[in-house]
Protein backbone atom coordinates (compact mmCIF):
# COMPACT_ATOMS: atom_id res chain seq x y z
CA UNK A 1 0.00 0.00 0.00
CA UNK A 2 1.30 3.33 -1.20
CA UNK A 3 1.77 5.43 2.45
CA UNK A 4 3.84 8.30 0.78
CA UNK A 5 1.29 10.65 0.95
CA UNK A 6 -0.12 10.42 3.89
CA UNK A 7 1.31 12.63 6.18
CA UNK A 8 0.98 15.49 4.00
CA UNK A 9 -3.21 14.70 3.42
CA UNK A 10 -3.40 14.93 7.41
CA UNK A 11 -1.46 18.10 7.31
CA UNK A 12 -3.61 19.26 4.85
CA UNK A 13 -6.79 18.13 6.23
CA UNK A 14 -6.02 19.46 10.05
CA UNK A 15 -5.01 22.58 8.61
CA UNK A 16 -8.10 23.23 6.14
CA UNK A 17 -10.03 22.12 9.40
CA UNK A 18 -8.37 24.90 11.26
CA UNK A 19 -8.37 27.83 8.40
CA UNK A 20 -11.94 27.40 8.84
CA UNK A 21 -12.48 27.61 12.29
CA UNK A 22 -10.03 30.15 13.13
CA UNK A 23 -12.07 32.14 10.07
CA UNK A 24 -15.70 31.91 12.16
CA UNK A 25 -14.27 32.81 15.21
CA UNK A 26 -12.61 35.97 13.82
CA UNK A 27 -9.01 35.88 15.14
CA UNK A 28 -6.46 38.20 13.92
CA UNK A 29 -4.23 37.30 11.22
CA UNK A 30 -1.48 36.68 13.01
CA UNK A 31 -3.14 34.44 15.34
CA UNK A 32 -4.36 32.91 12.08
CA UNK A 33 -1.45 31.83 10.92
CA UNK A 34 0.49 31.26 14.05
CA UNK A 35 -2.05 28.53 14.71
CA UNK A 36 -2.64 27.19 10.98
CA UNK A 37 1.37 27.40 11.21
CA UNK A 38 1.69 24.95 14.47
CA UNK A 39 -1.20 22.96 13.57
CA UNK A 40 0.40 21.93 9.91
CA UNK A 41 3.65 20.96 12.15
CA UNK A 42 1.99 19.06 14.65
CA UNK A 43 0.10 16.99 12.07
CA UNK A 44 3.10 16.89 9.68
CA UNK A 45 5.15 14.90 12.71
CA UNK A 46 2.11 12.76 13.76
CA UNK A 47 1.38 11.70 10.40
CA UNK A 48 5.13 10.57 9.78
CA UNK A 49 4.92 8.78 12.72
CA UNK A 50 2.00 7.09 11.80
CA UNK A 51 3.25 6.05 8.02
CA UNK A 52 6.28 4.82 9.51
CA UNK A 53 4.38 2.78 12.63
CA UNK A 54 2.33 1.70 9.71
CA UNK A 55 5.39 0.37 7.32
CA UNK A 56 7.16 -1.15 10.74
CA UNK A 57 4.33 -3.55 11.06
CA UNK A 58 4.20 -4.23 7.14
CA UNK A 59 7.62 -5.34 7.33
CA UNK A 60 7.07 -7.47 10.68
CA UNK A 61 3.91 -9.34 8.82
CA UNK A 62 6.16 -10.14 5.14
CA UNK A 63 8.88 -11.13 7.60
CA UNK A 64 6.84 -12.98 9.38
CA UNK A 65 4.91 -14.54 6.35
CA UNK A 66 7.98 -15.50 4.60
CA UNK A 67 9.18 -17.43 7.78
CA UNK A 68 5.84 -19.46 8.04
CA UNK A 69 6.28 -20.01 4.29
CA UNK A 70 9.57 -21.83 4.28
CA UNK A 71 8.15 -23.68 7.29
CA UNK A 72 5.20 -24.82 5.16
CA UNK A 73 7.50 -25.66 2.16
CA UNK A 74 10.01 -27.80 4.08
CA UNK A 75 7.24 -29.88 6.34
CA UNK A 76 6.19 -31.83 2.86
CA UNK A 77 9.61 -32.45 2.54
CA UNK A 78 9.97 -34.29 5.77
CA UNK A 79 7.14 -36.02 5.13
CA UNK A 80 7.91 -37.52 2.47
CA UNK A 81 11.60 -37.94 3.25
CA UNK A 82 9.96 -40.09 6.61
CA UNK A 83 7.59 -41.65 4.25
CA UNK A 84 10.54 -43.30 1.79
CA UNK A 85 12.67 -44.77 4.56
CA UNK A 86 9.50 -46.44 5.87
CA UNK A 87 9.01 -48.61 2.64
């Protein structure tokens, strides 16, 4: 799954979120865009954090796929290797 963009659509999101309320309740613009400017931070970190929590795991489940795989694909192998030196 493509992740690459996913910081910067909650950055984008939190900050159209707060444009918009900082725009009803009439700040200044200052405080405008010191908050808009904090808020686009704070999401910016959090959503890197998230994509990369989110690619950890990814990596933990193919690692841990590819493990059980081999596992699967020697077991018929012993099977059969058991099965021959029985007859």
């Amino acid at each position: 799954m493509n992740r690459k963009n996913l910081p910067l659509l909650l950055m984008l999101v939190a900050g159209a979120i707060t444009s918009i309320i900082t725009f009803i309740q009439k700040y200044t613009m200052i405080a405008k865009l010191v908050s808009l400017f904090i808020v686009l931070l704070v999401f910016y970190i959090l959503g890197s954090v998230l994509k990369w929590t989110l690619d950890f795991f990814d990596r933990q489940n193919e690692e841990r796929l590819k493990e059980e795989g081999e596992v699967i694909e020697k077991e018929p192998e012993n099977i059969m290797g058991e099965n021959s030196s029985e007859s």
